[in-house]
N, C-alpha and C. Protein backbone atom coordinates (compact mmCIF):
# COMPACT_ATOMS: atom_id res chain seq x y z
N UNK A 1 14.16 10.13 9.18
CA UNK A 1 13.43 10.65 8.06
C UNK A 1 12.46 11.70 8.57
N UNK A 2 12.07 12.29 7.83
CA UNK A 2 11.08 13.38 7.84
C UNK A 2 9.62 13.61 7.42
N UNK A 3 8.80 14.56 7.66
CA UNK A 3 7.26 14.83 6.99
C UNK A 3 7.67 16.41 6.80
N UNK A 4 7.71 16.94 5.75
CA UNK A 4 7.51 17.91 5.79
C UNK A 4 6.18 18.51 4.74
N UNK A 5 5.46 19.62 5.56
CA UNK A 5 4.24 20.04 4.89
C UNK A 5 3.36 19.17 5.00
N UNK A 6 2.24 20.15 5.18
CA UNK A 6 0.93 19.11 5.25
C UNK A 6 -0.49 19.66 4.39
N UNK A 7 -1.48 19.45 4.80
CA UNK A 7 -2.58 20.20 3.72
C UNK A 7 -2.70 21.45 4.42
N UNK A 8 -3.19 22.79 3.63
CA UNK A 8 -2.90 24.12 3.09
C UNK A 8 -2.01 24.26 3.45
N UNK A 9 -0.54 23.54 3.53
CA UNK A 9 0.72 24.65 3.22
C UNK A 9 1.24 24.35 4.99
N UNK A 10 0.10 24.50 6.07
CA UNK A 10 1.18 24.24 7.11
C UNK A 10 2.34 23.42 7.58
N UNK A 11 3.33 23.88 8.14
CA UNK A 11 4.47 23.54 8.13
C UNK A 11 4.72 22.57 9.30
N UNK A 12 5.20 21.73 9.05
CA UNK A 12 5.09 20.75 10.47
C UNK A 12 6.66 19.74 9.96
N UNK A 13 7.14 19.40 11.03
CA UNK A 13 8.43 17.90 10.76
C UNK A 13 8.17 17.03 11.84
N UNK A 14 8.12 15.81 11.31
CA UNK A 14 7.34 14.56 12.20
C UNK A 14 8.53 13.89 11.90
N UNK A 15 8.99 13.37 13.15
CA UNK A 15 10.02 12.23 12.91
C UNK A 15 9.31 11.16 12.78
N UNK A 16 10.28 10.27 11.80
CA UNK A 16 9.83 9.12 11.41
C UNK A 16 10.97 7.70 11.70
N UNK A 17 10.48 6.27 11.66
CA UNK A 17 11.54 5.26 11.39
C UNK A 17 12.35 5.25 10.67
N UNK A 18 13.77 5.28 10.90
CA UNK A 18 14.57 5.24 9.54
C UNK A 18 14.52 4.63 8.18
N UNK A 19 13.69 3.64 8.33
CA UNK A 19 13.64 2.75 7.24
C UNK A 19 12.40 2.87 6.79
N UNK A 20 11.92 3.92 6.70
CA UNK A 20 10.74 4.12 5.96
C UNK A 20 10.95 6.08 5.35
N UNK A 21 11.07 6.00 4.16
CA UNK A 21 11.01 7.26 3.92
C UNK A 21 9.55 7.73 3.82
N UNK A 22 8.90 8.96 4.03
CA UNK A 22 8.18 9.49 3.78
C UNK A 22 7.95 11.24 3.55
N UNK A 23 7.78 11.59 2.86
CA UNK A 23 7.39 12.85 2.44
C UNK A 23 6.22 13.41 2.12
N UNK A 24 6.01 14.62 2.33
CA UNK A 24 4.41 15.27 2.05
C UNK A 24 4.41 16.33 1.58
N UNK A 25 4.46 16.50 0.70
CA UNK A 25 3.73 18.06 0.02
C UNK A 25 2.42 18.36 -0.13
N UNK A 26 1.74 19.96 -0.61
CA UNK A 26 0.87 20.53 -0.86
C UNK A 26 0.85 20.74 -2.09
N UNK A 27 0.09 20.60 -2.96
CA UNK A 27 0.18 20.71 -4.08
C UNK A 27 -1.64 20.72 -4.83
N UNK A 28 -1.52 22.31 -4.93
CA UNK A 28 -3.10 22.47 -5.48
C UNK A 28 -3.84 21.81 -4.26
N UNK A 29 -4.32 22.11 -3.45
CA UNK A 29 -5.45 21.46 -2.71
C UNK A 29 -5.43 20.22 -2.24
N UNK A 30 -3.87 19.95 -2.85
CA UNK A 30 -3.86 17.68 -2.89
C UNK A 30 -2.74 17.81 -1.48
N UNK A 31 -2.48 16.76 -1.07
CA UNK A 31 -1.47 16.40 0.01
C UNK A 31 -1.06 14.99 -1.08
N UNK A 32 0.27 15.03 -1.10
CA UNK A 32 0.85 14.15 -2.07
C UNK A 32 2.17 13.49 -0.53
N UNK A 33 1.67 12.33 -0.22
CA UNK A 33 2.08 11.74 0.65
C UNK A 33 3.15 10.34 0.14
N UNK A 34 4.77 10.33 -0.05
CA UNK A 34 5.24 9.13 -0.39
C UNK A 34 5.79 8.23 0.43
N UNK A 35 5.98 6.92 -0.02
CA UNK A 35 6.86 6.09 1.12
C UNK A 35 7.46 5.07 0.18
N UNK A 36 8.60 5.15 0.61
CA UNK A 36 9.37 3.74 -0.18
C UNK A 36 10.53 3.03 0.77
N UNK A 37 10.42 1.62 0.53
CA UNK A 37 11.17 0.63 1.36
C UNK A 37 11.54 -0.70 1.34
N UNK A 38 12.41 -1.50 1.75
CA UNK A 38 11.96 -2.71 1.38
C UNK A 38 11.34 -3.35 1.80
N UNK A 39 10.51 -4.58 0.78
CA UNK A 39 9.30 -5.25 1.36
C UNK A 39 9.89 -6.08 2.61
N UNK A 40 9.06 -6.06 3.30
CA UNK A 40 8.95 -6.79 4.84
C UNK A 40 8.33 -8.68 4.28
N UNK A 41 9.19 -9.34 4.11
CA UNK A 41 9.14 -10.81 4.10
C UNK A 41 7.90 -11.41 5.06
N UNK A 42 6.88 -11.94 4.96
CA UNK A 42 6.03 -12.79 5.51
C UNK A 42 6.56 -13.92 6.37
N UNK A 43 7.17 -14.59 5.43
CA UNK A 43 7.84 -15.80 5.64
C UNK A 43 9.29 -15.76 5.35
N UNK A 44 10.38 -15.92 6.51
CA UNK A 44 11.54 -15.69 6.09
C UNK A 44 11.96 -16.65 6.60
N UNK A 45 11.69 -17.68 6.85
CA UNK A 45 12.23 -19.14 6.32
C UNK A 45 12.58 -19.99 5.53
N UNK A 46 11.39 -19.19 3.89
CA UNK A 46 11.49 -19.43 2.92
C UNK A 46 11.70 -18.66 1.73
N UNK A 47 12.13 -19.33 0.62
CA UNK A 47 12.57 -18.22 -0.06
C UNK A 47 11.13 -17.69 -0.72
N UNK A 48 11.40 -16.32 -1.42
CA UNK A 48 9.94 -15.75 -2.03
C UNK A 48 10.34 -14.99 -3.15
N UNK A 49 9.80 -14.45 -4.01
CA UNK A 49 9.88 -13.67 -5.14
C UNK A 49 10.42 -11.96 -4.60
N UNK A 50 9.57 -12.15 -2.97
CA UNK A 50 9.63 -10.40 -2.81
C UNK A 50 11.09 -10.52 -1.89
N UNK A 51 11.93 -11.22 -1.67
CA UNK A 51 12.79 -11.41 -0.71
C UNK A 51 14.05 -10.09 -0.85
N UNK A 52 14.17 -9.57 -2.21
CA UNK A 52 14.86 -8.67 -2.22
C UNK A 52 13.98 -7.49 -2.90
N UNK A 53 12.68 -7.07 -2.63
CA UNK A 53 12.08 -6.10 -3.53
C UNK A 53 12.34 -5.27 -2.52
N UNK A 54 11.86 -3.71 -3.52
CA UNK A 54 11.84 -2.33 -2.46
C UNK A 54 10.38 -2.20 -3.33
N UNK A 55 9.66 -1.26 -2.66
CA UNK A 55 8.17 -0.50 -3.05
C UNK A 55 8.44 1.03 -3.04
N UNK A 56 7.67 1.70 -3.63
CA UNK A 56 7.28 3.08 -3.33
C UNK A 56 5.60 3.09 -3.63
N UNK A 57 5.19 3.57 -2.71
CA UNK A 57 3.84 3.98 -2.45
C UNK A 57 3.67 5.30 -2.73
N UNK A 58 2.54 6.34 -3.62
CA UNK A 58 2.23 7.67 -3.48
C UNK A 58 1.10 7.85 -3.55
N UNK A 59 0.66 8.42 -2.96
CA UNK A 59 -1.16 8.48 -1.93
C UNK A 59 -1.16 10.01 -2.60
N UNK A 60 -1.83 10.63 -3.30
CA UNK A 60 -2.83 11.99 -3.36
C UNK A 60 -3.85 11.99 -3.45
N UNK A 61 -3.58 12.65 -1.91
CA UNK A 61 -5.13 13.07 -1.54
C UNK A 61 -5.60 14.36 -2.11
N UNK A 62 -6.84 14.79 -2.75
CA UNK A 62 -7.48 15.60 -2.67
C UNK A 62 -8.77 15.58 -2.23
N UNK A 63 -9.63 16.65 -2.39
CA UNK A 63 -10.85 16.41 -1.46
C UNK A 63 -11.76 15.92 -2.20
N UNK A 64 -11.72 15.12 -3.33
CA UNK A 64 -12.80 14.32 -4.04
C UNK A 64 -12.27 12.92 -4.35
N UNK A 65 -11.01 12.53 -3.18
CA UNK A 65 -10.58 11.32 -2.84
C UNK A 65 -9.05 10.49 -3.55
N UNK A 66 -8.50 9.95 -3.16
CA UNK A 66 -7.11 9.55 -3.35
C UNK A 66 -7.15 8.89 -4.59
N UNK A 67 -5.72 9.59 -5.47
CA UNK A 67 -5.05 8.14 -6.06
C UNK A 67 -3.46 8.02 -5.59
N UNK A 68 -3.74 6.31 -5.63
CA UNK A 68 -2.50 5.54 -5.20
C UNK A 68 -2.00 5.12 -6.42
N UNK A 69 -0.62 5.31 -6.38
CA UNK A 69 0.30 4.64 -7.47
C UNK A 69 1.78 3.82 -6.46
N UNK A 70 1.95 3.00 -7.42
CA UNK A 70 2.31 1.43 -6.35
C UNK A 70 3.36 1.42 -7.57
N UNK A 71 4.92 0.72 -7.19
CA UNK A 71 6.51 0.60 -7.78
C UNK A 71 6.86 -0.54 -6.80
N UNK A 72 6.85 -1.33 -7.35
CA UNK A 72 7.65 -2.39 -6.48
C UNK A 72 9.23 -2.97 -7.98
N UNK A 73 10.11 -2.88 -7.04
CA UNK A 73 11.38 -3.41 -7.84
C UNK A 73 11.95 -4.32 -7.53
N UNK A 74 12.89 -5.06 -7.85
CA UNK A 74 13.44 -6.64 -7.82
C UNK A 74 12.73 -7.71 -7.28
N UNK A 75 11.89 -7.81 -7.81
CA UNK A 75 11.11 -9.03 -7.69
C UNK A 75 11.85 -10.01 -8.16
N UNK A 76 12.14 -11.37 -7.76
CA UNK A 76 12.49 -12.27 -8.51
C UNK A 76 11.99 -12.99 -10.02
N UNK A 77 12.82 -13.41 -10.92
CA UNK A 77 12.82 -13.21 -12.21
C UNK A 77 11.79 -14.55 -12.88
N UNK A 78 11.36 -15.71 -12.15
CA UNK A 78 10.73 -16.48 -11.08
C UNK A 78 9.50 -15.99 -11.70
N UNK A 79 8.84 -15.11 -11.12
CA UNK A 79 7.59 -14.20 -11.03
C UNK A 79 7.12 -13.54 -12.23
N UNK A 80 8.06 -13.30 -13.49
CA UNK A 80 7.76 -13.14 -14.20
C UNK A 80 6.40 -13.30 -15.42
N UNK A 81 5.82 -12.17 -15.39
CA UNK A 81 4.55 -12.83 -15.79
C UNK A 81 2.91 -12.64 -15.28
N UNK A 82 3.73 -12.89 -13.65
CA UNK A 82 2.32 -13.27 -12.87
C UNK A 82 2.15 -12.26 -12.13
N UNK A 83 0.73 -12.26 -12.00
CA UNK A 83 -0.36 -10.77 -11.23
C UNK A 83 -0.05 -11.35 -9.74
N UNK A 84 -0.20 -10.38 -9.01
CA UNK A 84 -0.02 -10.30 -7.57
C UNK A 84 -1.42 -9.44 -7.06
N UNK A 85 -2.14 -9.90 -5.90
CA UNK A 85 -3.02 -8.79 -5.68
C UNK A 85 -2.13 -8.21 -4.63
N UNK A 86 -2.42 -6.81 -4.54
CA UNK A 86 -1.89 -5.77 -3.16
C UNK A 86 -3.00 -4.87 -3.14
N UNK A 87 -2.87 -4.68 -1.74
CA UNK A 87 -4.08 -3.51 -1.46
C UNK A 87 -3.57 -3.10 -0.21
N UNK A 88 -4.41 -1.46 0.34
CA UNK A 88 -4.30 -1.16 1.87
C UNK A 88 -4.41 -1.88 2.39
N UNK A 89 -3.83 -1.92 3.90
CA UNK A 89 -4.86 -2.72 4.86
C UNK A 89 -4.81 -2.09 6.02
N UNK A 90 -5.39 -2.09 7.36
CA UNK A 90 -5.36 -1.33 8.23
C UNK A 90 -4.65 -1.43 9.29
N UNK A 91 -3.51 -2.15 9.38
CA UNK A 91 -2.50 -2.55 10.47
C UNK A 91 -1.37 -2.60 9.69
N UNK A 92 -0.52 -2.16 10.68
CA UNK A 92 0.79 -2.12 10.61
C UNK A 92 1.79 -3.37 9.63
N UNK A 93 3.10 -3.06 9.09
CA UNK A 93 3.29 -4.34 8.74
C UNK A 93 4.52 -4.90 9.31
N UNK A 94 5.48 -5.83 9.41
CA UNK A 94 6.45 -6.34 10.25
C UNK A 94 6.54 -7.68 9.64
N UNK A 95 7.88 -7.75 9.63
CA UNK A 95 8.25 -8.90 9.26
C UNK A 95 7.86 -10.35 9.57
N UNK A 96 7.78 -11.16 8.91
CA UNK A 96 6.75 -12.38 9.65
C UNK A 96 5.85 -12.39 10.30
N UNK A 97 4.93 -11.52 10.23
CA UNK A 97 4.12 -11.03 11.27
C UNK A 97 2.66 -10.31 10.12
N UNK A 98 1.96 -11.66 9.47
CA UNK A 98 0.67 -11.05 8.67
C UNK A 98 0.02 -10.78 8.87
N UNK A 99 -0.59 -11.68 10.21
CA UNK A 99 -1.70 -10.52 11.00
C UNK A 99 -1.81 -9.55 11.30
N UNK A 100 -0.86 -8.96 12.09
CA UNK A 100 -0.15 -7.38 12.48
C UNK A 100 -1.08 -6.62 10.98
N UNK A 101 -1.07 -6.86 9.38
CA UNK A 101 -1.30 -6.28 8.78
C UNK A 101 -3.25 -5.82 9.20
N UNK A 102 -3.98 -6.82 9.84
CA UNK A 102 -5.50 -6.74 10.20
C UNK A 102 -5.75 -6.41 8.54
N UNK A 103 -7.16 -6.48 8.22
CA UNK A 103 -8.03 -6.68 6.88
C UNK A 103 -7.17 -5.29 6.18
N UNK A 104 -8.57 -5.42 5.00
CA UNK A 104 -8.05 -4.39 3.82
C UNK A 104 -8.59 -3.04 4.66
N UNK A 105 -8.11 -2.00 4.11
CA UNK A 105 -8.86 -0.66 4.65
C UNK A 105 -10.31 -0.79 3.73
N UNK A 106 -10.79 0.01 4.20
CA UNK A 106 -12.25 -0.44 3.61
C UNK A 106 -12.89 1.02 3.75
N UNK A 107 -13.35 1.89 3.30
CA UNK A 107 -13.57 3.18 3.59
C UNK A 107 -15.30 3.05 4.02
N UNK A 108 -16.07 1.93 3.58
CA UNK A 108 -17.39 1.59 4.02
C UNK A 108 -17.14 1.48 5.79
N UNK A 109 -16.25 0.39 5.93
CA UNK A 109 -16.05 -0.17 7.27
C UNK A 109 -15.99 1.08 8.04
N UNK A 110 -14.88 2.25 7.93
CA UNK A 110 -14.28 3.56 8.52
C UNK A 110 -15.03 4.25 8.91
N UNK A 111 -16.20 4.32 7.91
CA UNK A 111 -17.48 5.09 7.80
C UNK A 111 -18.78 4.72 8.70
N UNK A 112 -18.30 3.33 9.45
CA UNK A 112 -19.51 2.89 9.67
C UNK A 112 -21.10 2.27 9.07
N UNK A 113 -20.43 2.04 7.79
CA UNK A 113 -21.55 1.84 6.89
C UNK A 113 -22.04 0.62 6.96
N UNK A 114 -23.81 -0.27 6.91
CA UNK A 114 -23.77 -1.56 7.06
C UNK A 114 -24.93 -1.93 6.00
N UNK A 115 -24.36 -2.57 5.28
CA UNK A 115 -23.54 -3.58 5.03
C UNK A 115 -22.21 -3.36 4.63
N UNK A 116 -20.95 -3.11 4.67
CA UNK A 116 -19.94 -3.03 4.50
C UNK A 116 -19.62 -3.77 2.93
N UNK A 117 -19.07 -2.90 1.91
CA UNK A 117 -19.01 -3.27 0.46
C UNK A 117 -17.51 -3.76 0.60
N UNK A 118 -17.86 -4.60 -0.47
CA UNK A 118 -16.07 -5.03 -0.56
C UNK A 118 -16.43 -4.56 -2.12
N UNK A 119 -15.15 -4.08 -2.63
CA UNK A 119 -14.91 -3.50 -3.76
C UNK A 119 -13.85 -2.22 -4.30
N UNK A 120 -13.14 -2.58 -5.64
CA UNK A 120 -12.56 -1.19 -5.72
C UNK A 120 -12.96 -0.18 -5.82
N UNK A 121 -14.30 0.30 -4.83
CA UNK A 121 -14.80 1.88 -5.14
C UNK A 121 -14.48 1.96 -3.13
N UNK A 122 -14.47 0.92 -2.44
CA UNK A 122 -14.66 1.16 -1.30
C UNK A 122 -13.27 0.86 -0.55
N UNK A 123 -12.33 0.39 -1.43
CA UNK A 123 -11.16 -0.53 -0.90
C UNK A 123 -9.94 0.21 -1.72
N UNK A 124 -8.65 -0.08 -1.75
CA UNK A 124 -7.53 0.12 -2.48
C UNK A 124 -6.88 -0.76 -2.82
N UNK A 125 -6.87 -0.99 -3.98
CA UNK A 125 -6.62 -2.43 -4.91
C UNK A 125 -5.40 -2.05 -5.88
N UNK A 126 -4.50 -2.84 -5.45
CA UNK A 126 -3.36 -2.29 -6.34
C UNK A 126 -2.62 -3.26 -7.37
N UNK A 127 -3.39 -4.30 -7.58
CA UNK A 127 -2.80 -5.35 -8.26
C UNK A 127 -1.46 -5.20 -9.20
N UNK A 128 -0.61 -5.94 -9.94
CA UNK A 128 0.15 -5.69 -10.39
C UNK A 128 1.11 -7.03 -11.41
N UNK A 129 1.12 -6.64 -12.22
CA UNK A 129 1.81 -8.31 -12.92
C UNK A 129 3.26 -8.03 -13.02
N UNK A 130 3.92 -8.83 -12.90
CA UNK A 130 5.60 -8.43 -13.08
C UNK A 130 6.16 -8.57 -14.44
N UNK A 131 6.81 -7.48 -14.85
CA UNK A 131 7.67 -7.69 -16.03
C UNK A 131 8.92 -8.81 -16.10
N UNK A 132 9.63 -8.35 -17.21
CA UNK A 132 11.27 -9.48 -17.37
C UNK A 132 11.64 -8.76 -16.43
N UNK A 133 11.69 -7.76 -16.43
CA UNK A 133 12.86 -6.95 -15.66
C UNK A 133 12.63 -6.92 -13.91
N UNK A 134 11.83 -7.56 -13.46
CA UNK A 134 11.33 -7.90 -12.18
C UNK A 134 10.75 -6.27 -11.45
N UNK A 135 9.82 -6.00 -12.22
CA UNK A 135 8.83 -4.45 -11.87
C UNK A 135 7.63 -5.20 -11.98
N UNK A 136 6.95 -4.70 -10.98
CA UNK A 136 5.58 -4.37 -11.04
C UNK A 136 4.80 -2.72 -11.01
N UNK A 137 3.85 -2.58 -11.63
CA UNK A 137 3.06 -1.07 -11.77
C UNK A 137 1.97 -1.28 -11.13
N UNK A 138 1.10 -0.48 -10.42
CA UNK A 138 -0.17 0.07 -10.23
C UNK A 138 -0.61 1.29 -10.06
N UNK A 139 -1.74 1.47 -10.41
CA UNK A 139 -2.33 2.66 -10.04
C UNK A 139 -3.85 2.58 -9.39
N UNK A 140 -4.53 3.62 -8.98
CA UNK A 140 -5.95 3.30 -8.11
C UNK A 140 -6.44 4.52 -8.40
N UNK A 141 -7.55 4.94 -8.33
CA UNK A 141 -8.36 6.75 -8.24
C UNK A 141 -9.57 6.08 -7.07
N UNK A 142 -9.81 6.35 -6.15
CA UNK A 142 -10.90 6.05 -5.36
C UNK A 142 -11.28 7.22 -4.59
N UNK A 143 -12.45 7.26 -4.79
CA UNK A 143 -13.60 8.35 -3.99
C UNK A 143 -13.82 8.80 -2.45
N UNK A 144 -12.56 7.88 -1.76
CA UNK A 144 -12.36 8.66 -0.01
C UNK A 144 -11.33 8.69 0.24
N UNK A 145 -10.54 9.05 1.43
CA UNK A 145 -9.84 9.16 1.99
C UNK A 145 -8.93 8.42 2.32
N UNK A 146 -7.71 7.97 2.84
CA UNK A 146 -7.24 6.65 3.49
C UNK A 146 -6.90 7.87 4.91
N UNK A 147 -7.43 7.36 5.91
CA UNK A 147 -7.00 8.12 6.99
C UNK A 147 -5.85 7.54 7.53
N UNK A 148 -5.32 8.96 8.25
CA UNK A 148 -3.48 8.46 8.48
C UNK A 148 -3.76 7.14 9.75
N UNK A 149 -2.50 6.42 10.23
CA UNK A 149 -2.18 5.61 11.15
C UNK A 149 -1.59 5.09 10.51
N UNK A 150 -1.24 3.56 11.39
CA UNK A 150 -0.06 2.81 10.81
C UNK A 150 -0.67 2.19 10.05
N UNK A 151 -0.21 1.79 9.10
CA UNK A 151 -1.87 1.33 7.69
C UNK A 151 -0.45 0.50 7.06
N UNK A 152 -0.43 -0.72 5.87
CA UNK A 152 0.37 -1.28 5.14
C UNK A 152 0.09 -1.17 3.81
N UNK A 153 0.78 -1.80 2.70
CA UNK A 153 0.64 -2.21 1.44
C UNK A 153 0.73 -3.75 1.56
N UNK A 154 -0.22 -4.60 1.75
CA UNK A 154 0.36 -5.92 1.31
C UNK A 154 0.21 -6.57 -0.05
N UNK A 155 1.35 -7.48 -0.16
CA UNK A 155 1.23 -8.31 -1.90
C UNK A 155 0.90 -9.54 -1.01
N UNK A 156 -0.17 -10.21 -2.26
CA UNK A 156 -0.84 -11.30 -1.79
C UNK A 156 -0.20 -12.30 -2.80
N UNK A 157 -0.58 -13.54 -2.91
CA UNK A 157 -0.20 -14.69 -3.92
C UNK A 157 -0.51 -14.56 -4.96
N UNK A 158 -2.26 -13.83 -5.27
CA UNK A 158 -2.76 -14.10 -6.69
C UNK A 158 -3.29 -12.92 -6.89
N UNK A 159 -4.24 -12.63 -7.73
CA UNK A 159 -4.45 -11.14 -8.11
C UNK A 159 -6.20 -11.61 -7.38
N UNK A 160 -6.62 -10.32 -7.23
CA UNK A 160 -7.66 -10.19 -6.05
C UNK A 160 -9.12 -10.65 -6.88
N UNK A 161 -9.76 -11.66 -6.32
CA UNK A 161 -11.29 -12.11 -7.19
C UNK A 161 -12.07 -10.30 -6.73
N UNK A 162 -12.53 -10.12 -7.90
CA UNK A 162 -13.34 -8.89 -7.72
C UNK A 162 -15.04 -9.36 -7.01
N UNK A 163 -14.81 -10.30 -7.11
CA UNK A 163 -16.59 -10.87 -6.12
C UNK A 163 -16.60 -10.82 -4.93
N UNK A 164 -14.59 -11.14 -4.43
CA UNK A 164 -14.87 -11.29 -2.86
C UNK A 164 -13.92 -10.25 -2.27
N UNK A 165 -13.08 -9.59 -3.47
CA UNK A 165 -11.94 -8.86 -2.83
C UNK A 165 -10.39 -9.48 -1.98
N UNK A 166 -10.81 -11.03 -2.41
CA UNK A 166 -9.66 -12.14 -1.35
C UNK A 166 -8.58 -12.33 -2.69
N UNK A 167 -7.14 -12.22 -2.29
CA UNK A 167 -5.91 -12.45 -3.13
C UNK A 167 -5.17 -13.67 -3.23
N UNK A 168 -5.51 -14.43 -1.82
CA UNK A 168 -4.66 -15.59 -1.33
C UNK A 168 -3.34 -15.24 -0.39
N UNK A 169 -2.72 -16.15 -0.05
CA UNK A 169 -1.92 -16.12 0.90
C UNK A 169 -1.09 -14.49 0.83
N UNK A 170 -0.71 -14.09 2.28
CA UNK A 170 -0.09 -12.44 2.19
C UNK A 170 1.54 -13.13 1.99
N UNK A 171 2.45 -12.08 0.64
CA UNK A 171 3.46 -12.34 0.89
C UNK A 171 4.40 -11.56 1.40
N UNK A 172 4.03 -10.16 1.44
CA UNK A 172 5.26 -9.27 1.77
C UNK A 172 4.50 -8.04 1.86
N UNK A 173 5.05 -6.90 2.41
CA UNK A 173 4.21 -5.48 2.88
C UNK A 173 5.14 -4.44 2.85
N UNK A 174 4.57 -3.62 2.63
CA UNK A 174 5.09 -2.36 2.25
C UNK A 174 4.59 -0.93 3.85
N UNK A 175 5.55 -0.76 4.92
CA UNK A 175 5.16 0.23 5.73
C UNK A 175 4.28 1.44 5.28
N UNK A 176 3.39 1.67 5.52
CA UNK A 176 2.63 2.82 5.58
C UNK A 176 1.67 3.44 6.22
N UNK A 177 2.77 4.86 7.25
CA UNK A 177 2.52 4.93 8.29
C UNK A 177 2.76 6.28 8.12
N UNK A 178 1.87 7.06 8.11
CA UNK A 178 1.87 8.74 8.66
C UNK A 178 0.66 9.08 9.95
């Protein structure tokens, strides 16, 4: 897979993992960054709702801060109904392997800021409830950056308490890595 374009227009191709698409355009001042794949199983011993989903992730950035819009498909039919929390986080993701994901991105934390806020002005919160048709939607507008590295999407068990920012158990992750 490929990167092509980056912010103002320069031209660059970054190889990437096969199993992660990603693309980048310029567009007005924004860097419109996508990725779609299938979710990476937590637990693959057991069965799960995300066991056959794919995601697409799209990050635009502009310089008064990102929105994320979040597609997850075949969810099991199971799930119907119920909110999931997902958010950034700042490590990589891999199959059975939740730690690898490390906390939420936190743009306070990045910044060095202390006390460090938990919240959707400081975090990327992508919650999402599933339809019949086994879809989930989100969207986000937040006021910084997500800086590149190997960074994830994870879906958690429950939809995220806004007091503490915690979802419950991680079930599945979405690569996101420029």
């Amino acid at each position: 897979m490929e990167r092509k374009g980056l912010r103002g227009g320069a031209a660059a191709v970054v190889g990437l993992s096969a199993t992660v698409a990603l693309a980048a355009t310029a567009v007005a001042g924004a860097a419109v960054l996508r990725f779609a794949d299938g979710l990476r199983d937590y637990d693959t011993a057991a069965a799960g709702p995300f066991d056959h989903a794919t995601a697409r992730l799209q990050l635009v950035e502009r310089p008064d801060g990102t929105t994320a819009v979040l597609h997850v498909r075949g969810i099991d039919a199971s799930a119907a109904g119920r909110t999931f929390g997902a958010h950034v986080h700042n490590g990589a993701c891999g199959t059975d392997a939740p730690a690898a994901a490390l906390g939420h991105y936190n743009a306070d934390a990045h910044a060095g800021h202390v006390p460090v806020v938990v919240s959707p002005q400081t975090e990327v919160w992508l919650d999402f409830t599933v339809d019949a048709t086994g879809a989930g939607d989100s969207s986000t507008a937040v006021r910084f950056p997500v800086q590149a590295g190997a960074h994830s999407v994870v879906v958690h068990a429950a939809p995220t308490d806004p007091a503490t920012g915690l979802a419950g158990a991680r079930l599945a992750c979405l690569p996101v890595e420029w």
